[in-house]
Structures are given as C-alpha cells and as structure tokens.
PDB file of N, CA and C in Angstrom:
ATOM      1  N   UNK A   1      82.494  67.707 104.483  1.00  0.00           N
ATOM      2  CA  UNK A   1      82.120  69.097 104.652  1.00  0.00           C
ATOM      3  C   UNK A   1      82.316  69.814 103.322  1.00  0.00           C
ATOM      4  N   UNK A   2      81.137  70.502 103.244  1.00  0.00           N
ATOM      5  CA  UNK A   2      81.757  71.081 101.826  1.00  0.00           C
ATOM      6  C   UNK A   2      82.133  72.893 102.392  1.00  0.00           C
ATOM      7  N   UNK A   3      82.539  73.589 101.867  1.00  0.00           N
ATOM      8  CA  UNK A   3      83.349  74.562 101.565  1.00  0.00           C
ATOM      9  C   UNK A   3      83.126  75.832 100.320  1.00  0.00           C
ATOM     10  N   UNK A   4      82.693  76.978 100.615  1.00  0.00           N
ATOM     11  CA  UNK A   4      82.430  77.862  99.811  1.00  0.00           C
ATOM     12  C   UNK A   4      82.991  79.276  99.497  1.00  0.00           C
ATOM     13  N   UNK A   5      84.068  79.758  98.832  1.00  0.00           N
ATOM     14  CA  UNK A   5      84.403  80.670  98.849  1.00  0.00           C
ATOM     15  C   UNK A   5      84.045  81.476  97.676  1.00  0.00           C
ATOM     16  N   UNK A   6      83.681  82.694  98.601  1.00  0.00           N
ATOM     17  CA  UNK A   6      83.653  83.884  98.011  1.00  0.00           C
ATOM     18  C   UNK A   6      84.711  85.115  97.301  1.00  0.00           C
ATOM     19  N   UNK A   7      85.364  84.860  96.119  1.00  0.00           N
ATOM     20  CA  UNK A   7      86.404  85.826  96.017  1.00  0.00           C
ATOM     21  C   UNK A   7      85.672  86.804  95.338  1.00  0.00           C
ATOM     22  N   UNK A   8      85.630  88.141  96.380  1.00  0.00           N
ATOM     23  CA  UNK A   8      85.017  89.426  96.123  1.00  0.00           C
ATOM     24  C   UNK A   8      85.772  90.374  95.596  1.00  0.00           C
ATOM     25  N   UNK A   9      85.602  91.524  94.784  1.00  0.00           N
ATOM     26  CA  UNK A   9      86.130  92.555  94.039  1.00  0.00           C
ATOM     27  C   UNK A   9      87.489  93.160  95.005  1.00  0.00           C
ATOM     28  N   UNK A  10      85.872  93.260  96.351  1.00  0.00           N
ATOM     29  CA  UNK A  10      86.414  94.073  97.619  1.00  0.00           C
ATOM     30  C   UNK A  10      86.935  93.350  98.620  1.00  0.00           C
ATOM     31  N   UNK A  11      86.385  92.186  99.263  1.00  0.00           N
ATOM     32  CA  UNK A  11      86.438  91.402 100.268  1.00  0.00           C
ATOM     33  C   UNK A  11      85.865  90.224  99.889  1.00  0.00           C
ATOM     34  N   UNK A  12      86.474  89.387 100.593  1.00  0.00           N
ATOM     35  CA  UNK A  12      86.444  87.618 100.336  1.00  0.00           C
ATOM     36  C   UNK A  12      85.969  87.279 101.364  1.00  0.00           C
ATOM     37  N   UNK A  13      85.313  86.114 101.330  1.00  0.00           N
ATOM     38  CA  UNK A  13      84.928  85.729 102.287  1.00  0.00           C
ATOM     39  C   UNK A  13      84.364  83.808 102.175  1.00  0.00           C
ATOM     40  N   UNK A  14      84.498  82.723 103.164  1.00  0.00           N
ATOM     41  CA  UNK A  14      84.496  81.833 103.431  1.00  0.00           C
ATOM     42  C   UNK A  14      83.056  81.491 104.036  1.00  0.00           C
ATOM     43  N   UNK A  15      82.282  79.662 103.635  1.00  0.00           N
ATOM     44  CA  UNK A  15      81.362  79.371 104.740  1.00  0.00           C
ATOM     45  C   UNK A  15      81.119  77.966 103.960  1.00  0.00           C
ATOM     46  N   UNK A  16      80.579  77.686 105.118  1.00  0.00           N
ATOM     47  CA  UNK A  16      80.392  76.131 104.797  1.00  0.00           C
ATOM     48  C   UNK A  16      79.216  75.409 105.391  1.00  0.00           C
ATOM     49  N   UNK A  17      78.828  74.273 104.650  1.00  0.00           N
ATOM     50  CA  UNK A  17      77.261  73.982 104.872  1.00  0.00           C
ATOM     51  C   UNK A  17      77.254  72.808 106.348  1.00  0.00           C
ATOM     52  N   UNK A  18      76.450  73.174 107.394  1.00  0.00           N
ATOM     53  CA  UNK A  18      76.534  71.991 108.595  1.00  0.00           C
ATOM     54  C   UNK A  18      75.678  71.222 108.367  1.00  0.00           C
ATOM     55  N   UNK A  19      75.839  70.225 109.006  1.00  0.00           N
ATOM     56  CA  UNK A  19      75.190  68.461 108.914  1.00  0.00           C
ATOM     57  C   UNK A  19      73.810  68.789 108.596  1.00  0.00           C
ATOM     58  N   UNK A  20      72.925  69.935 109.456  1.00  0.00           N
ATOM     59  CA  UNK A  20      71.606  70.292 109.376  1.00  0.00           C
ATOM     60  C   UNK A  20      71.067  71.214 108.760  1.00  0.00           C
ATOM     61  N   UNK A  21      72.387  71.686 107.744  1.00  0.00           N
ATOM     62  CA  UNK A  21      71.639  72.375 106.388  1.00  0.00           C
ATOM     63  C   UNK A  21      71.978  73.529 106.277  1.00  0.00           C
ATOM     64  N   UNK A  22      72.705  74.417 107.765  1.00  0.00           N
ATOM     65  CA  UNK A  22      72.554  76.080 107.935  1.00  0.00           C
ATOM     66  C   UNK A  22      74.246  75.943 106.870  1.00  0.00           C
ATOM     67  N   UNK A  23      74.228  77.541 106.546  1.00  0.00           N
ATOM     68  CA  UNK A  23      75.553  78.047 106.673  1.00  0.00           C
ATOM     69  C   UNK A  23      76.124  78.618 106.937  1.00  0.00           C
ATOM     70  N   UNK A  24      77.289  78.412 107.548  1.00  0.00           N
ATOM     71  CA  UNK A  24      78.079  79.413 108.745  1.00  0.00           C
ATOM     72  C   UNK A  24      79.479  79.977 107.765  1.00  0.00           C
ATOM     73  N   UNK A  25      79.515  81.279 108.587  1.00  0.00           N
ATOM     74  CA  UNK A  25      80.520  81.854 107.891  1.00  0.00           C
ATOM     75  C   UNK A  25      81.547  81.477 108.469  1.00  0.00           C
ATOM     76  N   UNK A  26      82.497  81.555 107.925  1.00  0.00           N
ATOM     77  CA  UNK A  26      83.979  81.020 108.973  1.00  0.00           C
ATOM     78  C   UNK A  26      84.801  82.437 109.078  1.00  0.00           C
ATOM     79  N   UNK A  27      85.374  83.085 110.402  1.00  0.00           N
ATOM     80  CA  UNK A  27      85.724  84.038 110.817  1.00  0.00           C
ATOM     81  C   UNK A  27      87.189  83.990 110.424  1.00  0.00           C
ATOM     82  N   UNK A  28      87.635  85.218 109.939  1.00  0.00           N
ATOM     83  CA  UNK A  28      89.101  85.099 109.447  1.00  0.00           C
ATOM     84  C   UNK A  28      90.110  85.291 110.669  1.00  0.00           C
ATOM     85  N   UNK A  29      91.562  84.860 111.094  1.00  0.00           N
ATOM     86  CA  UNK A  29      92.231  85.373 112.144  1.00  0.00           C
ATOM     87  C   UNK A  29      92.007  86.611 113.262  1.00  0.00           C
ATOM     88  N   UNK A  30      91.317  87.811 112.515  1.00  0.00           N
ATOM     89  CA  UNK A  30      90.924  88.386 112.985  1.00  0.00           C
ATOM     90  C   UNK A  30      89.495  88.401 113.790  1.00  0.00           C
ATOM     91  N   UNK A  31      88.549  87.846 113.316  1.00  0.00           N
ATOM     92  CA  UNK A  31      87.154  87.308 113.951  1.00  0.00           C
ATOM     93  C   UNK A  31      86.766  88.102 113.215  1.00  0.00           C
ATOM     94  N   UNK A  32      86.786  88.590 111.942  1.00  0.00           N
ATOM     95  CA  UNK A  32      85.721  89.305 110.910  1.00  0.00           C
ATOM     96  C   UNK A  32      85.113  87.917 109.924  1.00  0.00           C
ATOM     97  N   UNK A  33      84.256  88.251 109.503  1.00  0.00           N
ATOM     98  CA  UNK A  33      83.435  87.276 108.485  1.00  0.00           C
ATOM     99  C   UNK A  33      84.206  87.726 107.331  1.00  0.00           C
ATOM    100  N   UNK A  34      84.233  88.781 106.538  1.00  0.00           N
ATOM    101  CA  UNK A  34      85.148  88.809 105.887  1.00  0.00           C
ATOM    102  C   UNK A  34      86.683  89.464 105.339  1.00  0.00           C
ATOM    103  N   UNK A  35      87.148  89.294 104.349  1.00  0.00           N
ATOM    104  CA  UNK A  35      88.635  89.822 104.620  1.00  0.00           C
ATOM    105  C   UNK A  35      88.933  90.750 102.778  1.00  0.00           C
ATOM    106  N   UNK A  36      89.648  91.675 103.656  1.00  0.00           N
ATOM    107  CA  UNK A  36      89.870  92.210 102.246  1.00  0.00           C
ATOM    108  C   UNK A  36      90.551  91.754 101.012  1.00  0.00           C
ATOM    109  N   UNK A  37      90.046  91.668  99.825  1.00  0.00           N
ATOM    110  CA  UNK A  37      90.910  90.942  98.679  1.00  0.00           C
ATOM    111  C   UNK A  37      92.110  91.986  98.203  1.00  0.00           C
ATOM    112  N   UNK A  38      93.268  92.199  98.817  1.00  0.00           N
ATOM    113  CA  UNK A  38      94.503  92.572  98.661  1.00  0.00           C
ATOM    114  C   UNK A  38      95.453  91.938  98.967  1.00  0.00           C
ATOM    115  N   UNK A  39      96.646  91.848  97.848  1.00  0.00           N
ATOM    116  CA  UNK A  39      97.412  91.113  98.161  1.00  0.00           C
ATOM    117  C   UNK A  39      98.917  91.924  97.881  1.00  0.00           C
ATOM    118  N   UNK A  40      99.892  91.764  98.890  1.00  0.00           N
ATOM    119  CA  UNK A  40     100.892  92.600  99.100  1.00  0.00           C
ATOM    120  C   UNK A  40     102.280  91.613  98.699  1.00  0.00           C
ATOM    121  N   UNK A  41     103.147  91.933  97.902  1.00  0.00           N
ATOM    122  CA  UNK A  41     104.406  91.051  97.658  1.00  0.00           C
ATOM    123  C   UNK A  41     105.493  92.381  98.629  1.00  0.00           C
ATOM    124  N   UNK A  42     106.106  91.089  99.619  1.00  0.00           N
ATOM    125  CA  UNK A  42     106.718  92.358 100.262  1.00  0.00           C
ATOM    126  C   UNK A  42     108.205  92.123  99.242  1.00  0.00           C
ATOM    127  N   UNK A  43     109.463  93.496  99.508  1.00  0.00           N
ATOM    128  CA  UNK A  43     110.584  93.297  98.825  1.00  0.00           C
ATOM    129  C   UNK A  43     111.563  92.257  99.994  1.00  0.00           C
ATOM    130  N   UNK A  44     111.952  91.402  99.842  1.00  0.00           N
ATOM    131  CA  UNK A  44     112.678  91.004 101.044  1.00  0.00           C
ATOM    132  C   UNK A  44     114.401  91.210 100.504  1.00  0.00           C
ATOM    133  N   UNK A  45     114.763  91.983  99.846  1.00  0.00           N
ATOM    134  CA  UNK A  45     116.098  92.228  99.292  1.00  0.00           C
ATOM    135  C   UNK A  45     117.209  91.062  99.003  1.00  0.00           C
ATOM    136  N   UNK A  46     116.641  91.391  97.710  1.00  0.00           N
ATOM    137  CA  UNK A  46     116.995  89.834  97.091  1.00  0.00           C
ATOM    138  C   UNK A  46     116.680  88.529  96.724  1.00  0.00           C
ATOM    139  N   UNK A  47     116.006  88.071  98.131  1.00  0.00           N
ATOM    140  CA  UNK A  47     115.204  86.869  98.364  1.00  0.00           C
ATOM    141  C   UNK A  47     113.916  87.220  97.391  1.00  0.00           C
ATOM    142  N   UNK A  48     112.951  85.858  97.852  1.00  0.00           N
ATOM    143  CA  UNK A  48     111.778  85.900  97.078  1.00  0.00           C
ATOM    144  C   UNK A  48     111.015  86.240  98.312  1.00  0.00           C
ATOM    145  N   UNK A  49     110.451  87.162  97.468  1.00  0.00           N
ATOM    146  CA  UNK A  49     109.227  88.419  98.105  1.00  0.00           C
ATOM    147  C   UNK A  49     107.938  87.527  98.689  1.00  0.00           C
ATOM    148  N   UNK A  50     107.742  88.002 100.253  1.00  0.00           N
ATOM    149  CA  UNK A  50     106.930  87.076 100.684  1.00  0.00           C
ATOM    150  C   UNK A  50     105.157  87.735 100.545  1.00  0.00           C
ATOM    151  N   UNK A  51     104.619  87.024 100.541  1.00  0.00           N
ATOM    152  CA  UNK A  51     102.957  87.557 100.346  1.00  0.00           C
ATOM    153  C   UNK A  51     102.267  87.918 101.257  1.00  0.00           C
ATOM    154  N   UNK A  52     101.371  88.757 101.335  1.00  0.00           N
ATOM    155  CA  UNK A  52     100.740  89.154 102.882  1.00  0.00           C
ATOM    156  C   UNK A  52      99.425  89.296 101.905  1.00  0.00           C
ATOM    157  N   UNK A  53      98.123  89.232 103.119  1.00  0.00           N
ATOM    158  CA  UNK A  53      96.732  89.560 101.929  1.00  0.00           C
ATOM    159  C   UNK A  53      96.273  89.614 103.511  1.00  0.00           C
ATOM    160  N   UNK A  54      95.399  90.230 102.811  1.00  0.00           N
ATOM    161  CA  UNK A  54      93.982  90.914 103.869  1.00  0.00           C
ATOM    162  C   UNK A  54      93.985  91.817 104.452  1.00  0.00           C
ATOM    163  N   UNK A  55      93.857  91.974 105.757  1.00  0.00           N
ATOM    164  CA  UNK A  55      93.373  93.490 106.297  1.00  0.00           C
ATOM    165  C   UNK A  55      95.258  93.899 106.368  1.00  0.00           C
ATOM    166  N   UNK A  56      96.497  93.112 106.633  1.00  0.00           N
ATOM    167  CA  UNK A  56      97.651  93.784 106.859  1.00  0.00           C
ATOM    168  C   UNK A  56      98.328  94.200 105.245  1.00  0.00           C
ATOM    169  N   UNK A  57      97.824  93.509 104.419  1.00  0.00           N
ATOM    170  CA  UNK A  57      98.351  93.974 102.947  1.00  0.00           C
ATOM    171  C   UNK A  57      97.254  95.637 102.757  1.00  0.00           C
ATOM    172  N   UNK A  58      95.920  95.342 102.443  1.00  0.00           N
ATOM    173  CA  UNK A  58      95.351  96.646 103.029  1.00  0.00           C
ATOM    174  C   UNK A  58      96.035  97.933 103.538  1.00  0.00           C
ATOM    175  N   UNK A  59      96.067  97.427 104.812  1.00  0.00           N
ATOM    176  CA  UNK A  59      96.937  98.543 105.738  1.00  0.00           C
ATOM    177  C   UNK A  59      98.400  98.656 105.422  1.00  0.00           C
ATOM    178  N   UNK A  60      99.055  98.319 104.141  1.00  0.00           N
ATOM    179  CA  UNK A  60     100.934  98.666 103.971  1.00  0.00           C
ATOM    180  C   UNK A  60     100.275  99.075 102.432  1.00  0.00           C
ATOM    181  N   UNK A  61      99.065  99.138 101.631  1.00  0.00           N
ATOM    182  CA  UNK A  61      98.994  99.575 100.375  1.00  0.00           C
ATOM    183  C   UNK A  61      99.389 100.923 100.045  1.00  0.00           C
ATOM    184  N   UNK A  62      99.018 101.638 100.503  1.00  0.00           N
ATOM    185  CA  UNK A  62      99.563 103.012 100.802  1.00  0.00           C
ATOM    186  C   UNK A  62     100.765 103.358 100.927  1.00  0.00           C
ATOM    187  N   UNK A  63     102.150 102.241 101.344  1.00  0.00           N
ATOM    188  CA  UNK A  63     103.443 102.512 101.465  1.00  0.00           C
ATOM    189  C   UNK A  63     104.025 102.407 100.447  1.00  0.00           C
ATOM    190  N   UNK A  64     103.732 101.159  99.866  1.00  0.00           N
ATOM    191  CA  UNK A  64     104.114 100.197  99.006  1.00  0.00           C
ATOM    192  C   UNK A  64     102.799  99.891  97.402  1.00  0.00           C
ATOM    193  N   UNK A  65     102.572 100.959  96.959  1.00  0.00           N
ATOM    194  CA  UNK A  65     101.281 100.728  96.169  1.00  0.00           C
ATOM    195  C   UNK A  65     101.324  99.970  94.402  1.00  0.00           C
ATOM    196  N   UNK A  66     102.988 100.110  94.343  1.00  0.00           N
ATOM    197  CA  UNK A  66     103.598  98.860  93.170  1.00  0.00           C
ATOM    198  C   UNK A  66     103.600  98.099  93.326  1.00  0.00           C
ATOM    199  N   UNK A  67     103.437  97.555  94.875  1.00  0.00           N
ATOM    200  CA  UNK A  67     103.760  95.771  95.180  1.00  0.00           C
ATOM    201  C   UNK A  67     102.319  95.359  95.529  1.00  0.00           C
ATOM    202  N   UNK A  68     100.988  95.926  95.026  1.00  0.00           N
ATOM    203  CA  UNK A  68      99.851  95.963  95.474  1.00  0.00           C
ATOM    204  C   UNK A  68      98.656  95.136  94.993  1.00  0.00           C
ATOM    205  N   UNK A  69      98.114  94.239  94.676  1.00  0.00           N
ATOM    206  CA  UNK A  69      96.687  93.905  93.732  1.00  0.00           C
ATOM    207  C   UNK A  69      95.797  93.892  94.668  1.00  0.00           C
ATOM    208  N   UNK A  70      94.815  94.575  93.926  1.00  0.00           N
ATOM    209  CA  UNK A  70      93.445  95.049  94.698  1.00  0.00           C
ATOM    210  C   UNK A  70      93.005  95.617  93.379  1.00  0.00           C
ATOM    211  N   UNK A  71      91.048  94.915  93.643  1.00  0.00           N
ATOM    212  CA  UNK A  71      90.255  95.420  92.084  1.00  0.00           C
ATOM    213  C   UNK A  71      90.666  95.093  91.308  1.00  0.00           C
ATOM    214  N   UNK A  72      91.545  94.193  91.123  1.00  0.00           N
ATOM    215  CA  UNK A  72      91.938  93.677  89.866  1.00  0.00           C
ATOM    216  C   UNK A  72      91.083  93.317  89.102  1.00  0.00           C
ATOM    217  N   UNK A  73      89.992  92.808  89.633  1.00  0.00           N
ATOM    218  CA  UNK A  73      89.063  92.132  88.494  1.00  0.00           C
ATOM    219  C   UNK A  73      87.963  93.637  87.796  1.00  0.00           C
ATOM    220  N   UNK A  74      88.123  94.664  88.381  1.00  0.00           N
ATOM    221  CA  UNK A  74      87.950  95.787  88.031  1.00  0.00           C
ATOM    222  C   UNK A  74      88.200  96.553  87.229  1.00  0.00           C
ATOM    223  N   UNK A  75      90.005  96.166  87.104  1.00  0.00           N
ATOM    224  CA  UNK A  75      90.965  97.252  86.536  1.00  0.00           C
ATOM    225  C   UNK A  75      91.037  96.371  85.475  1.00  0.00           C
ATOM    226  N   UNK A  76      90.692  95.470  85.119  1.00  0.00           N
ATOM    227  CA  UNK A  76      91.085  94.640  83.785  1.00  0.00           C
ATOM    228  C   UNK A  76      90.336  95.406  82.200  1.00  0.00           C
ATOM    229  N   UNK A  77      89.554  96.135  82.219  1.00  0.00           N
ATOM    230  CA  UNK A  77      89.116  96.107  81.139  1.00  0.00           C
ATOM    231  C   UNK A  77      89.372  97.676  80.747  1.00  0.00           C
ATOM    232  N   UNK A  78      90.178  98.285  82.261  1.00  0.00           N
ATOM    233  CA  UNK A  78      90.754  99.731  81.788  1.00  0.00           C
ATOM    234  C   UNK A  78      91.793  99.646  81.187  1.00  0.00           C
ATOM    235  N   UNK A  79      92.015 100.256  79.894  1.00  0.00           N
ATOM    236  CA  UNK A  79      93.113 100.724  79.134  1.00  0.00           C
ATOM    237  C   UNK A  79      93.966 102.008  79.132  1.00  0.00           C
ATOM    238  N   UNK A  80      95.650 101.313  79.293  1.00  0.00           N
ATOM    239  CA  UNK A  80      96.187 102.430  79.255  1.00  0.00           C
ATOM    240  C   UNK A  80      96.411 103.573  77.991  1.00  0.00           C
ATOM    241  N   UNK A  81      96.549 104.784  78.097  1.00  0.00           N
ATOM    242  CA  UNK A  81      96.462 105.523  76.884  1.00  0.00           C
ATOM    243  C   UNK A  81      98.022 106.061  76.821  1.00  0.00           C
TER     244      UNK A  81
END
C-alpha cells in the first residue's frame, strides 16, 4: 500500500492509493479528512512535556500560545526587528 501525506501550512491531511487505482482519504480520530497542523508541548512540571497536535492542540492555543507551532512554514521568512 502506498501512503501519501499532506503536511499543510493549515491542515494535514492523509490518503492512499487502492488496488484499483482510486484514492481515499483516511479520516483522522475524529472522522474529518483533515487535521489541523498544530502542535502543542504541554508543561508537565518538570517531566518531559508531552505533545498534542490537531484539532485538541488547536483548541488549548489560545491558553498556552508559547508552547504553540502553527504556520510555521509561514512565519519563517518573518524577521524580528
């Protein structure tokens, strides 16, 4: 089976080619086709900070917006002044 991923600015997304040629998207935990490219390092105090990505890193960006990557491939060519 082969295997195709999409890593998007915004959202990522997965699919893969069947025996008879089509390609199907593969549905993320949630049953969406695709998933948001955010990725969340939580603080676990002390320990090593565990990773969350997709729609629940998304939804804690707003709490936590230092422990955040999203657009990264965006934000790369902005300079700080």
């Amino acid at each position: 089976m082969k295997i195709g991923i999409d890593l998007g600015a915004t959202n990522s997304a997965m699919a893969y080619s069947t025996e008879d040629g089509r390609t199907e998207i593969i549905e993320n935990g949630r049953g969406n086709k695709t998933t948001p490219s955010v990725v969340l390092v939580e603080d676990n105090e002390g320990e090593e900070g565990s990773v969350v990505v997709g729609d629940a890193a998304y939804n804690n960006s707003r709490l936590v917006p230092d422990r955040v990557l999203r657009r990264t491939k965006q934000d790369i060519n902005i300079e700080d002044d």
